[in-house]
C-alpha atoms as a PDB file:
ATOM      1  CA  UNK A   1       0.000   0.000   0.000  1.00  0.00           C
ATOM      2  CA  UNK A   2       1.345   3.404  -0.996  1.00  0.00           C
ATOM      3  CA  UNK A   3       2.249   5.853   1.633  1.00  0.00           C
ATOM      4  CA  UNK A   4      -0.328   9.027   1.740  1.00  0.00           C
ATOM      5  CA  UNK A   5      -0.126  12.375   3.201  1.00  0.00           C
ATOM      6  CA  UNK A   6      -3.540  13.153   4.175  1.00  0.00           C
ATOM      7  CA  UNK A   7      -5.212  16.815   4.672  1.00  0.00           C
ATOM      8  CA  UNK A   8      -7.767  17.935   6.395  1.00  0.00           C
ATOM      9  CA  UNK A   9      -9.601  21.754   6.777  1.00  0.00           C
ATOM     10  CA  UNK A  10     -11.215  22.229  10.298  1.00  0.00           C
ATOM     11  CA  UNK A  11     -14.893  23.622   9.672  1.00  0.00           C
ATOM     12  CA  UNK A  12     -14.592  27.333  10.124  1.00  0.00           C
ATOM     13  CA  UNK A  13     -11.304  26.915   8.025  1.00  0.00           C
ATOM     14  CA  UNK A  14      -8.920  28.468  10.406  1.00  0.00           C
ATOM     15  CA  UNK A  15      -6.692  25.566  10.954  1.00  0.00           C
ATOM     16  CA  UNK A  16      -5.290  23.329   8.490  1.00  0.00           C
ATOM     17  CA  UNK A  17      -4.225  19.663   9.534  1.00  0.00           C
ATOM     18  CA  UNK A  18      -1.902  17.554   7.723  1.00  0.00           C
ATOM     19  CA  UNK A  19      -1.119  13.894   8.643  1.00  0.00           C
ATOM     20  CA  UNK A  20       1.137  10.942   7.574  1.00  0.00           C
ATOM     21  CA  UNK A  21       2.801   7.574   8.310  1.00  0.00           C
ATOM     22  CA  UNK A  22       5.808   6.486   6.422  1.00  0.00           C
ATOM     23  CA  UNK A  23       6.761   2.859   6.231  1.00  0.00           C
ATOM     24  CA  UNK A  24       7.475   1.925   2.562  1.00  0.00           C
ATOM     25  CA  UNK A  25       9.297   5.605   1.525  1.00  0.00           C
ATOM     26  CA  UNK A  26      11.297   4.952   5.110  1.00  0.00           C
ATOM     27  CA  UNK A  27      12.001   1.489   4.256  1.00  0.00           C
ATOM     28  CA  UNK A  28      13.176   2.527   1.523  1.00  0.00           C
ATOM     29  CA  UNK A  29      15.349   5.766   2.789  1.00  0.00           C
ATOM     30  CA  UNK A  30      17.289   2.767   5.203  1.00  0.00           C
ATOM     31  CA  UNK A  31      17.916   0.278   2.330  1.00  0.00           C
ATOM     32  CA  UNK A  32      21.500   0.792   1.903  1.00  0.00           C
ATOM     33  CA  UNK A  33      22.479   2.445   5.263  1.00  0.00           C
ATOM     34  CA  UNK A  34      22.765   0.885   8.513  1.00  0.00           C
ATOM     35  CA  UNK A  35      22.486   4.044  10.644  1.00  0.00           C
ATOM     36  CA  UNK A  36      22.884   4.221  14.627  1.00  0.00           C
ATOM     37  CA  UNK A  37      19.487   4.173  16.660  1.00  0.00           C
ATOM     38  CA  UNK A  38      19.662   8.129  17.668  1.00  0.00           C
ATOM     39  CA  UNK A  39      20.838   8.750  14.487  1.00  0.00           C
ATOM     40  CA  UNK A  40      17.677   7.271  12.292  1.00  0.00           C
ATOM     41  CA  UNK A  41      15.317   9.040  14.667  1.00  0.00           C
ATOM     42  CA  UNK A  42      16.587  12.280  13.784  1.00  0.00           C
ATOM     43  CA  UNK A  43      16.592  11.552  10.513  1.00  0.00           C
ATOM     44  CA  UNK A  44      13.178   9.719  10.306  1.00  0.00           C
ATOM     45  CA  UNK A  45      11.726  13.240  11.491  1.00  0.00           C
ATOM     46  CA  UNK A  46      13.296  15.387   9.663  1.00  0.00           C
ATOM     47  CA  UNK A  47      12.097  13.133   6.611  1.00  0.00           C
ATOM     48  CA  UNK A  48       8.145  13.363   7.939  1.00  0.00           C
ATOM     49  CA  UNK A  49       8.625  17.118   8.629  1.00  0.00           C
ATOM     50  CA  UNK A  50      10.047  17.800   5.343  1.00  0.00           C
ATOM     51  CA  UNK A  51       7.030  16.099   3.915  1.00  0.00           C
ATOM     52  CA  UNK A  52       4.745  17.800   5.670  1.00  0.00           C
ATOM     53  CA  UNK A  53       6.295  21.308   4.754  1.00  0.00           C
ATOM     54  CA  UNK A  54       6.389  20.455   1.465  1.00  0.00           C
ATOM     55  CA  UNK A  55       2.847  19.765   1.110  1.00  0.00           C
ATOM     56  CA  UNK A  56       2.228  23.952   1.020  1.00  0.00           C
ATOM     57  CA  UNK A  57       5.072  24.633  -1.550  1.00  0.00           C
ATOM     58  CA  UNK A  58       2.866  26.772  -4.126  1.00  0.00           C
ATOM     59  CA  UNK A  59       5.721  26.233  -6.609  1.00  0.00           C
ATOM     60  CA  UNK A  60       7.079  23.946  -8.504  1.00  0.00           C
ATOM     61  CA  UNK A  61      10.416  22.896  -6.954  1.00  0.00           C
ATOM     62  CA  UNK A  62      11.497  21.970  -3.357  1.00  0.00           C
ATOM     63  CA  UNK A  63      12.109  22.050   0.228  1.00  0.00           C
ATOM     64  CA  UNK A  64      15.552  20.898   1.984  1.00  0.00           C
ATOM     65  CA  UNK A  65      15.807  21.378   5.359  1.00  0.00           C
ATOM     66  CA  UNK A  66      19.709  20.858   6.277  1.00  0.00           C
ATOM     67  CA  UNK A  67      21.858  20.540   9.283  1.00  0.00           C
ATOM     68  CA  UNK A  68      25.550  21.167   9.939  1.00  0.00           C
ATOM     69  CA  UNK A  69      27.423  20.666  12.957  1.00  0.00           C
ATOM     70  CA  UNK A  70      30.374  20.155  15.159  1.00  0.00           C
ATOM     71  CA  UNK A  71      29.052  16.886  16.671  1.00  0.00           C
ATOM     72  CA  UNK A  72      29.292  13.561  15.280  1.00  0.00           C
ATOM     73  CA  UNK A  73      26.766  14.039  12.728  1.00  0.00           C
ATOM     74  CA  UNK A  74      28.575  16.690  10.475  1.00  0.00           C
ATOM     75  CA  UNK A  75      25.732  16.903   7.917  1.00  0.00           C
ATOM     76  CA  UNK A  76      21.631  16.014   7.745  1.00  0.00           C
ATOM     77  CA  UNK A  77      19.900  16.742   4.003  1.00  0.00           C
ATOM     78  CA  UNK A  78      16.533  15.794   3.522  1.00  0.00           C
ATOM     79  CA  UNK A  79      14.770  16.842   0.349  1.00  0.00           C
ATOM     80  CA  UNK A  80      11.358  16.796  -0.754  1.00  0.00           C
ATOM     81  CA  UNK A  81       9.815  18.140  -3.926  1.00  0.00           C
ATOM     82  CA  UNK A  82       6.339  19.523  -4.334  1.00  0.00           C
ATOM     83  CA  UNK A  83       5.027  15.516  -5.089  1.00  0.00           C
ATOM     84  CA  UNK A  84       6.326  14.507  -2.229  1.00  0.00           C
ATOM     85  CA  UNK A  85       9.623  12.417  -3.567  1.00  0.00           C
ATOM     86  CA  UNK A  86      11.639  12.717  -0.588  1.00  0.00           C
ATOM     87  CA  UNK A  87      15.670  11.958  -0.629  1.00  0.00           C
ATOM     88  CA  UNK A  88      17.919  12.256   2.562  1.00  0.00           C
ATOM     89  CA  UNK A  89      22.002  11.569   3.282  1.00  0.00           C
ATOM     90  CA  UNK A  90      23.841  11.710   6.618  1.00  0.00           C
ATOM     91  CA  UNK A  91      27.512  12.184   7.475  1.00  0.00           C
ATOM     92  CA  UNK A  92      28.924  11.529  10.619  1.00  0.00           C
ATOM     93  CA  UNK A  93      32.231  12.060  11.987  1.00  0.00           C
ATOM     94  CA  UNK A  94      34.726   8.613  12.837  1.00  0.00           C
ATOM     95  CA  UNK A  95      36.246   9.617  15.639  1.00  0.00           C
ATOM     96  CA  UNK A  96      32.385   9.551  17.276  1.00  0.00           C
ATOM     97  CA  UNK A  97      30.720   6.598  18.777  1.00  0.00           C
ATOM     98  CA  UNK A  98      26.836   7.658  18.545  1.00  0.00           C
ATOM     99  CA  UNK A  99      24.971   7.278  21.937  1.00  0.00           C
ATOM    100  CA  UNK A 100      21.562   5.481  21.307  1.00  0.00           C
ATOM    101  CA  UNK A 101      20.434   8.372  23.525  1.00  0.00           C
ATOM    102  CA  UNK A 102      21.920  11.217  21.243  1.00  0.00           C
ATOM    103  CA  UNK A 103      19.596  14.082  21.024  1.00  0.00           C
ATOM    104  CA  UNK A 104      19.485  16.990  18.211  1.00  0.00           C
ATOM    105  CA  UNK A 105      22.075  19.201  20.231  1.00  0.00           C
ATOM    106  CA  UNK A 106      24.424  16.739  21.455  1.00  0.00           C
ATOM    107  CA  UNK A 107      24.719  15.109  18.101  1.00  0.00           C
ATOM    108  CA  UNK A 108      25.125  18.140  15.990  1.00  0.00           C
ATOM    109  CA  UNK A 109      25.191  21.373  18.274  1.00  0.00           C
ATOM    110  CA  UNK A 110      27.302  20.556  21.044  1.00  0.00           C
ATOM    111  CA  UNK A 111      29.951  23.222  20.642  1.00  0.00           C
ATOM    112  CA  UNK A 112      26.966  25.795  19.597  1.00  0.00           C
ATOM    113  CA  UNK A 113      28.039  26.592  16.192  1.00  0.00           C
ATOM    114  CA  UNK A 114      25.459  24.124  14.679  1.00  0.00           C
ATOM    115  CA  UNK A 115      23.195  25.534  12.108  1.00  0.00           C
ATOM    116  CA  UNK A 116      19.695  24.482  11.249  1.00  0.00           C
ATOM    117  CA  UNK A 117      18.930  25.669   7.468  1.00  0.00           C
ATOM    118  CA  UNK A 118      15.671  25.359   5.403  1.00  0.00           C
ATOM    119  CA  UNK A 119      15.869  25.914   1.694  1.00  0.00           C
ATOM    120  CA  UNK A 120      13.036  26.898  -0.793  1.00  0.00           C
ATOM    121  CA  UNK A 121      14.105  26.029  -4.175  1.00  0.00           C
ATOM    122  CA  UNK A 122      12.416  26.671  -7.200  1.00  0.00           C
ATOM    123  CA  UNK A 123      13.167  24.262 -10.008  1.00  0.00           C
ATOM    124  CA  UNK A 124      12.506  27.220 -12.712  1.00  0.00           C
ATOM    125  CA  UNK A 125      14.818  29.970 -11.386  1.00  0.00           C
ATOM    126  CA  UNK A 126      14.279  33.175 -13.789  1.00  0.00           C
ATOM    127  CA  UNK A 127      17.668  35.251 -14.289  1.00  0.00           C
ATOM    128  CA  UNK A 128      18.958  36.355 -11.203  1.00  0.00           C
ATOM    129  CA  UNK A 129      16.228  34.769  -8.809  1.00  0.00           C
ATOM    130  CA  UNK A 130      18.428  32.550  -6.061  1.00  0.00           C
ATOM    131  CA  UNK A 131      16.855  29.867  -3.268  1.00  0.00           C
ATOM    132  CA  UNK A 132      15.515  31.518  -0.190  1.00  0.00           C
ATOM    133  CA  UNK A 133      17.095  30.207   2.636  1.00  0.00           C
ATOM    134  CA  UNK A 134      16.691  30.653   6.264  1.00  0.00           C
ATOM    135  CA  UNK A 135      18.617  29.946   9.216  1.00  0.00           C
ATOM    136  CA  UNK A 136      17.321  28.509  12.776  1.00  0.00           C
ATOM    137  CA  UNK A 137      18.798  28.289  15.804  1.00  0.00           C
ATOM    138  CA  UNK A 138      19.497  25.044  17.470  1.00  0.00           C
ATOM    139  CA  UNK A 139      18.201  26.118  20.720  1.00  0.00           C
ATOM    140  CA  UNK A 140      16.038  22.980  21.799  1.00  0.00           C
ATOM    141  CA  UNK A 141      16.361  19.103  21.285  1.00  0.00           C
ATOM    142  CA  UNK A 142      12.971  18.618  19.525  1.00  0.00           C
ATOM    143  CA  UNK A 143      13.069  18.945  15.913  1.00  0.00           C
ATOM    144  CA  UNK A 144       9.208  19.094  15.832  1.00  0.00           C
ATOM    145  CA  UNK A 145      10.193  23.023  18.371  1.00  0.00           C
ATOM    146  CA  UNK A 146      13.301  24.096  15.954  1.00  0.00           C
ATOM    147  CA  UNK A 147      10.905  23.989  13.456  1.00  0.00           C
ATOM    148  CA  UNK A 148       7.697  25.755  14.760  1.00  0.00           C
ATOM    149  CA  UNK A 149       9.934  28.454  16.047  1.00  0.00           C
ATOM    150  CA  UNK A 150      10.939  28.813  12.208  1.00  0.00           C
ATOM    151  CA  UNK A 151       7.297  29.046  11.062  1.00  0.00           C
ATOM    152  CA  UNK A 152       6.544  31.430  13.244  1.00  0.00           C
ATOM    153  CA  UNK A 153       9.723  33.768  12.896  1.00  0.00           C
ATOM    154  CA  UNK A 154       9.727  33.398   9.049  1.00  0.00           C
ATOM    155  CA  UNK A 155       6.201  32.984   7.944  1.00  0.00           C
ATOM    156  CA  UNK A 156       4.432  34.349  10.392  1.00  0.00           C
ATOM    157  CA  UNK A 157       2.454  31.259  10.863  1.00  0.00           C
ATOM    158  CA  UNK A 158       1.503  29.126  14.591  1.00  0.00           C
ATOM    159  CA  UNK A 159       2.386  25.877  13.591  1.00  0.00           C
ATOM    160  CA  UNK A 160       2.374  22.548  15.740  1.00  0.00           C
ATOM    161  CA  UNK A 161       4.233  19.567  14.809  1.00  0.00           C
ATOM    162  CA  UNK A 162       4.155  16.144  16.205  1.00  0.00           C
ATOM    163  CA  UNK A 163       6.977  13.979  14.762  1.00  0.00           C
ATOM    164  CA  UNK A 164       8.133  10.128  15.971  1.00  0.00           C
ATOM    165  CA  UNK A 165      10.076   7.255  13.982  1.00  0.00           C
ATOM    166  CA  UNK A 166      11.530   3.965  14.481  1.00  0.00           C
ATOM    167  CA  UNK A 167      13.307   1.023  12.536  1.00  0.00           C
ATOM    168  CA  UNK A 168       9.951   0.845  10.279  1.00  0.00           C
ATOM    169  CA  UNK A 169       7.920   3.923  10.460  1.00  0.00           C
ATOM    170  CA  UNK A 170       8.337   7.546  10.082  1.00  0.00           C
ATOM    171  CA  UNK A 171       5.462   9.532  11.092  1.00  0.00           C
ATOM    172  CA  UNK A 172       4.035  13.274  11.604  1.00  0.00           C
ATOM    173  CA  UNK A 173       1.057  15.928  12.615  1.00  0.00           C
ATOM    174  CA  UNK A 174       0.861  19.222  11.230  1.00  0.00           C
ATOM    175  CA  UNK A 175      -1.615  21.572  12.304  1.00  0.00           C
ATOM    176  CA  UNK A 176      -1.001  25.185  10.622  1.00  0.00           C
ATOM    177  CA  UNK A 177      -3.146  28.375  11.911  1.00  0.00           C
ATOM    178  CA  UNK A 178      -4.514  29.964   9.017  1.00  0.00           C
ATOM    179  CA  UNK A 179      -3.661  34.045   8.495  1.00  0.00           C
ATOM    180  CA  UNK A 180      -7.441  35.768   8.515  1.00  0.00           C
ATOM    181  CA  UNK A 181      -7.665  37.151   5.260  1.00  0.00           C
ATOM    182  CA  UNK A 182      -7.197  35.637   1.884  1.00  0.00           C
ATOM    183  CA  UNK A 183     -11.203  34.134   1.804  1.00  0.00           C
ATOM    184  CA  UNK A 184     -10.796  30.653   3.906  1.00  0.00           C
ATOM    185  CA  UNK A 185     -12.143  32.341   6.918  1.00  0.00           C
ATOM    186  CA  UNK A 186     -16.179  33.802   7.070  1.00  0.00           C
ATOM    187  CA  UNK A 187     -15.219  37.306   7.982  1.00  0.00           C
ATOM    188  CA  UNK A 188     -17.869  36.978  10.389  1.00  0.00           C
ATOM    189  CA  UNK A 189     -16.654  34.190  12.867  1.00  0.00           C
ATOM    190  CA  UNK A 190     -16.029  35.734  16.296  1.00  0.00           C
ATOM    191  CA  UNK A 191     -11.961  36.172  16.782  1.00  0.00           C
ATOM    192  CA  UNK A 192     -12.435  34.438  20.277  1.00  0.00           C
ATOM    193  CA  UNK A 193     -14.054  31.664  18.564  1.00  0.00           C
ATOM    194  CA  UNK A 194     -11.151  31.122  15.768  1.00  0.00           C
ATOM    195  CA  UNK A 195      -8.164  31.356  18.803  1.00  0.00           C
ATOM    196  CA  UNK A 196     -11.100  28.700  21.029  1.00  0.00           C
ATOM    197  CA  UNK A 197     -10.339  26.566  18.215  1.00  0.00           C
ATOM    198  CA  UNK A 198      -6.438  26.327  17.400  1.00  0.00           C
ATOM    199  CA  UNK A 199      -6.367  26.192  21.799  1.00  0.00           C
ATOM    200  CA  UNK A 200      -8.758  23.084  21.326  1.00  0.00           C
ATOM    201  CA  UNK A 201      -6.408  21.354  17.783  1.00  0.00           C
ATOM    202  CA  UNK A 202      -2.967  22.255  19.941  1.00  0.00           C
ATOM    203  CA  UNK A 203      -4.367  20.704  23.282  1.00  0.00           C
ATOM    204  CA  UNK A 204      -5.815  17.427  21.737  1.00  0.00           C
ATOM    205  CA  UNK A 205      -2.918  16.925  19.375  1.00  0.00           C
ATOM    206  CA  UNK A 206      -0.263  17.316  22.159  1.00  0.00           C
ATOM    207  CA  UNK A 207      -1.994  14.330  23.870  1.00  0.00           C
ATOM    208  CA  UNK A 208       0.061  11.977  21.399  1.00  0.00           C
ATOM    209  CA  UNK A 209       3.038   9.928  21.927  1.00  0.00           C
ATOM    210  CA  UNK A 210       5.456   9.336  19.500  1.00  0.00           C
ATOM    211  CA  UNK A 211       4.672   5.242  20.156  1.00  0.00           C
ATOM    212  CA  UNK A 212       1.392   5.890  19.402  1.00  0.00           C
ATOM    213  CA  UNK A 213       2.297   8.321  16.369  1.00  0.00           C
ATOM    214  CA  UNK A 214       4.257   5.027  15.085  1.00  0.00           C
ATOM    215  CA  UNK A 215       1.564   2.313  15.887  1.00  0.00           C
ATOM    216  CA  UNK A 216      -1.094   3.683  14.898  1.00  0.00           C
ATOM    217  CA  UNK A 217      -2.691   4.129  11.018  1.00  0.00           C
ATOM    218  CA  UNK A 218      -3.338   7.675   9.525  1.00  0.00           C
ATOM    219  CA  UNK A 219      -7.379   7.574   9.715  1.00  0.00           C
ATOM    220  CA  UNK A 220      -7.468   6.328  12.920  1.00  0.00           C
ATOM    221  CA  UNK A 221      -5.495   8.943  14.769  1.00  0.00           C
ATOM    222  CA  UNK A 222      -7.192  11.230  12.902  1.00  0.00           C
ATOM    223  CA  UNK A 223     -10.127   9.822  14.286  1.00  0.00           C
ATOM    224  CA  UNK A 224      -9.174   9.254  17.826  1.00  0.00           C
ATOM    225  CA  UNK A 225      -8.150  13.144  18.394  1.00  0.00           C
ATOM    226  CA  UNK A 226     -10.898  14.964  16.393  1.00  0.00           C
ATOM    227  CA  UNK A 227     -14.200  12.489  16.641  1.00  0.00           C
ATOM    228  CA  UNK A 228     -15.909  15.485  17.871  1.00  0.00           C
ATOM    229  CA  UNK A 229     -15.073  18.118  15.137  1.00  0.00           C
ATOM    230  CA  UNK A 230     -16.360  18.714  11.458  1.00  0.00           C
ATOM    231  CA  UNK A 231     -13.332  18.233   8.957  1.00  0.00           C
ATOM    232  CA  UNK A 232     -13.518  19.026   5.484  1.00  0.00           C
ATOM    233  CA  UNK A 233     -11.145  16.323   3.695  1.00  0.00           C
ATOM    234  CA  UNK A 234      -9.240  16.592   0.646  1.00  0.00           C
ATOM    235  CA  UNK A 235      -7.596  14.036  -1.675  1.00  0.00           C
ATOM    236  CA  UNK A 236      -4.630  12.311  -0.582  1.00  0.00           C
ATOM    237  CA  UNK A 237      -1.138  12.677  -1.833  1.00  0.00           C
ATOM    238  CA  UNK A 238       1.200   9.779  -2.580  1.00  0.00           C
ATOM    239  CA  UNK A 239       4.959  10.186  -0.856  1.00  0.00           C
ATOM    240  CA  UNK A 240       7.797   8.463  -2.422  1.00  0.00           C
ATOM    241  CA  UNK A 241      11.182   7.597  -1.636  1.00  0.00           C
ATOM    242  CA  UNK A 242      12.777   9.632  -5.012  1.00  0.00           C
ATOM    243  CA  UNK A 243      17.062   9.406  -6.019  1.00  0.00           C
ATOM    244  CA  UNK A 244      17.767  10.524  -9.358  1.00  0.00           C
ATOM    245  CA  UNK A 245      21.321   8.526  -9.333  1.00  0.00           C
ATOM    246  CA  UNK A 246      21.822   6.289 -11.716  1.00  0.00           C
ATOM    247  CA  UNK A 247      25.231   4.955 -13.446  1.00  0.00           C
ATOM    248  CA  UNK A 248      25.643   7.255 -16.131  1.00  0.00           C
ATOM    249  CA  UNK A 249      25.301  10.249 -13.780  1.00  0.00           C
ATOM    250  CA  UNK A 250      28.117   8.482 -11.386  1.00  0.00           C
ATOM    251  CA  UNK A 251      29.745   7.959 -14.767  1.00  0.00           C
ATOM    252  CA  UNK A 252      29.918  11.774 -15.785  1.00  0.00           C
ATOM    253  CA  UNK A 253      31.003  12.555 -11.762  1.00  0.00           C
ATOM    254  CA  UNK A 254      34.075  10.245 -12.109  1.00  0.00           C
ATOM    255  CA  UNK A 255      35.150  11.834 -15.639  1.00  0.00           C
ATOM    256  CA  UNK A 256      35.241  14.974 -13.198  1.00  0.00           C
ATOM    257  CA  UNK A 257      37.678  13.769 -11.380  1.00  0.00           C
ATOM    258  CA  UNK A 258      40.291  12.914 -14.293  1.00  0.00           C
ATOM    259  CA  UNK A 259      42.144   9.561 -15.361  1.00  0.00           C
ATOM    260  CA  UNK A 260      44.711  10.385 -13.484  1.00  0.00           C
ATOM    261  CA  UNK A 261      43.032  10.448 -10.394  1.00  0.00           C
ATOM    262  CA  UNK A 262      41.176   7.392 -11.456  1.00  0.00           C
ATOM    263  CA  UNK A 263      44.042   5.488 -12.079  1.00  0.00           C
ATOM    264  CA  UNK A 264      45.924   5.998  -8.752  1.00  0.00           C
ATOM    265  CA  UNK A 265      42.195   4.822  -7.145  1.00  0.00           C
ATOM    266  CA  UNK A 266      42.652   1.570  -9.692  1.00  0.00           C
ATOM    267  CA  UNK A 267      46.089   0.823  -8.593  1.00  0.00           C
ATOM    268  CA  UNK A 268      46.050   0.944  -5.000  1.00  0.00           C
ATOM    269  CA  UNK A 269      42.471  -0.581  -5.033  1.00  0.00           C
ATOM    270  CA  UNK A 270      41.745  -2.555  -8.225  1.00  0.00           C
ATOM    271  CA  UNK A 271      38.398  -1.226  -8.795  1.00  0.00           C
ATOM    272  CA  UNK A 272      36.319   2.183  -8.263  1.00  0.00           C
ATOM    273  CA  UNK A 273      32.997   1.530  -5.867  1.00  0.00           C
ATOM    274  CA  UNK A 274      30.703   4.778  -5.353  1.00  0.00           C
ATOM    275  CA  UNK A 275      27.921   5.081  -2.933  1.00  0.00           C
ATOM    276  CA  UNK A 276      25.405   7.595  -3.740  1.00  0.00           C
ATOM    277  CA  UNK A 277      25.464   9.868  -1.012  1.00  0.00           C
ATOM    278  CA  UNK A 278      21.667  10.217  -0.789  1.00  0.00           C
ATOM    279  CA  UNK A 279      20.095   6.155  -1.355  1.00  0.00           C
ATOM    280  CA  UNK A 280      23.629   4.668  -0.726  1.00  0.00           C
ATOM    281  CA  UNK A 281      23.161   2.429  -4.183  1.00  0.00           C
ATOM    282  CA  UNK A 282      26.435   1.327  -4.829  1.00  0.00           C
ATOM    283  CA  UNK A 283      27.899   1.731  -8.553  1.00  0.00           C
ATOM    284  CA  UNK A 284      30.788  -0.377  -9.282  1.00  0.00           C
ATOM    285  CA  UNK A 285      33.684   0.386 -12.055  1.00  0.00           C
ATOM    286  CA  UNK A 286      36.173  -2.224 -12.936  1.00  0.00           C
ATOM    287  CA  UNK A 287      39.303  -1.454 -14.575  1.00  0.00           C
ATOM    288  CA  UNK A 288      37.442  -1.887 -18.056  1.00  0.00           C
ATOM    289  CA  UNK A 289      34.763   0.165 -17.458  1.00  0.00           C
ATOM    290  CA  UNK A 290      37.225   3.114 -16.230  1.00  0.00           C
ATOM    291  CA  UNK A 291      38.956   2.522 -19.158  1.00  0.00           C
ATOM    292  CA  UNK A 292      35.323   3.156 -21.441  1.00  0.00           C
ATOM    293  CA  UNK A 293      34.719   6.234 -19.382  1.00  0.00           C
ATOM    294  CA  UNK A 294      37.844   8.449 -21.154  1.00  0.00           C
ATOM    295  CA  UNK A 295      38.218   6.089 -24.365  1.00  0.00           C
ATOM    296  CA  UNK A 296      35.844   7.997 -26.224  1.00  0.00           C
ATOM    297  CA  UNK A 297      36.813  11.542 -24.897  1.00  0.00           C
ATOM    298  CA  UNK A 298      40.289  10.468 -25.623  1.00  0.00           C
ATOM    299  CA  UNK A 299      39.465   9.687 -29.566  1.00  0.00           C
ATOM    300  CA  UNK A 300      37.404  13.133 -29.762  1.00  0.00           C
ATOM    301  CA  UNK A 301      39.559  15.808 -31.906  1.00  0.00           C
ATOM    302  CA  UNK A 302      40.725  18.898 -29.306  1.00  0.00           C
ATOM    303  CA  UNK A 303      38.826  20.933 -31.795  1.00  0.00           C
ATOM    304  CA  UNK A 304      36.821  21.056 -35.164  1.00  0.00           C
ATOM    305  CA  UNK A 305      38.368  20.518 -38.165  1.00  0.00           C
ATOM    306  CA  UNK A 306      38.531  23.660 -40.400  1.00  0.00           C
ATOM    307  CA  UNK A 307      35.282  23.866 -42.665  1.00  0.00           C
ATOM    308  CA  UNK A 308      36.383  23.986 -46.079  1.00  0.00           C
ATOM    309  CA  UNK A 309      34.383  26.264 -48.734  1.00  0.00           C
END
């Protein structure tokens, strides 16, 4: 069974709820990596919350939320696109041995340089127009609180997020107050009525555990926290575990590097094995297919040939 983001509109339309549970797309995210306990929970978040985000992108491109750190994980990049193909890669430091305990500052931010960076990137860029990119502190050991205090600070929007994962199942709440203008809301509602009801959303959804985030199927926690309220519901969006590697791109990255290079990684090794930093698919080039990847740049004239008249 696919893996669905689901949305939901509360009646008066002043809060927006979006909900998910990952277990094929986070299978799939783990296939090649064997990551330390601490370290896939971090990342199994980050993966659901970047979904989530994503879901608003009015654009055609993507969201990558990225950390960088002095702990032992060095680098987190998750990436989802506006349908929902996520991608994520980790880098960790050798001289570490990851607690199973590890939280978001002691993994990444323990000296306090650590920097928490979300990216909105347009696939169409017109001339001049660059990614925005924001910056959030590190200041608490929840990604689900680094983030809200970003959606507040940058978009001006109260935002709740409830985010859990394990060896199977990446999962996530997102409940989003909507501004009071732009037609969702009946002008009419009383203001003490539309704060009554993102008071009621926040205090129901902060009843959940991340064990029951994990055990539990999309409809039914939907179900369980908001029996009592009228939700409008809207079509479902498939999620996707998405890497655009493949060999010929690996290919083209190794012609980067030169023959020589190549050849010194040929004769102390024998072969050339990439991992793709993002799915960890390993592409492997023997001596023969090295030699293919200059032999027909090498037989390619330096420059045209003079056109004769």
């Amino acid at each position: 069974m696919a893996d669905l983001l689901k949305k939901y509109l509360f009646d008066n339309r002043s809060v927006k709820l979006h909900a998910l549970r990952l277990n094929q797309t986070w299978t799939d995210a783990q296939l090649h990596h064997d990551y330390p306990p601490a370290v896939k929970r971090i990342l199994g978040e980050l993966v659901a919350a970047a979904t989530l985000l994503a879901s608003n992108l009015k654009f055609d491109g993507s969201l990558v939320l990225q950390l960088q750190g002095d702990g032992p994980i060095s680098l987190i990049v998750v990436e989802c696109t506006g349908d929902l193909g996520v991608r994520a890669t980790v880098k960790t430091r050798d001289e570490y041995v990851i607690p199973n305990n590890g939280t978001l500052r002691t993994l990444i931010n323990p000296g306090g340089t650590g920097r928490f960076i979300v990216v909105l990137d347009p696939a169409r860029k017109v001339p001049g127009q660059q990614a925005y990119q924001g910056i959030v502190p590190i200041e608490s050991d929840s990604v689900a609180e680094v983030l809200e205090h970003y959606m507040v600070a940058s978009e001006q929007l109260d935002t709740r997020l409830v985010l859990a994962a394990d060896d199977t199942h990446a999962a996530g709440l997102l409940l989003q107050r909507l501004p009071d203008i732009g037609g969702l809301q009946t002008e009419n509602i009383d203001p003490e009525i539309l704060q009554a009801t993102w008071e009621h959303v926040c205090h129901l959804t902060a009843t959940v555990k991340p064990e029951e985030l994990l055990a539990t199927d999309t409809d039914t926690m939907v179900h369980r926290l908001f029996w009592d309220d009228t939700l409008m519901v809207f079509e479902p969006q498939p999620v996707r575990w998405y890497c655009p590697c493949n060999r010929e791109r690996i290919a083209d990255m190794l012609r980067m590097l030169g023959a020589a290079e190549i050849d010194s990684v040929l004769a102390e090794r024998g072969d050339v094995e990439v991992l793709c930093d993002f799915c960890g698919k390993p592409y492997h080039f023997d001596a023969v297919d090295c030699a293919g990847l200059f032999a027909r740049h090498a037989t390619m004239p330096e420059q045209d040939p003079p056109t004769r008249h």
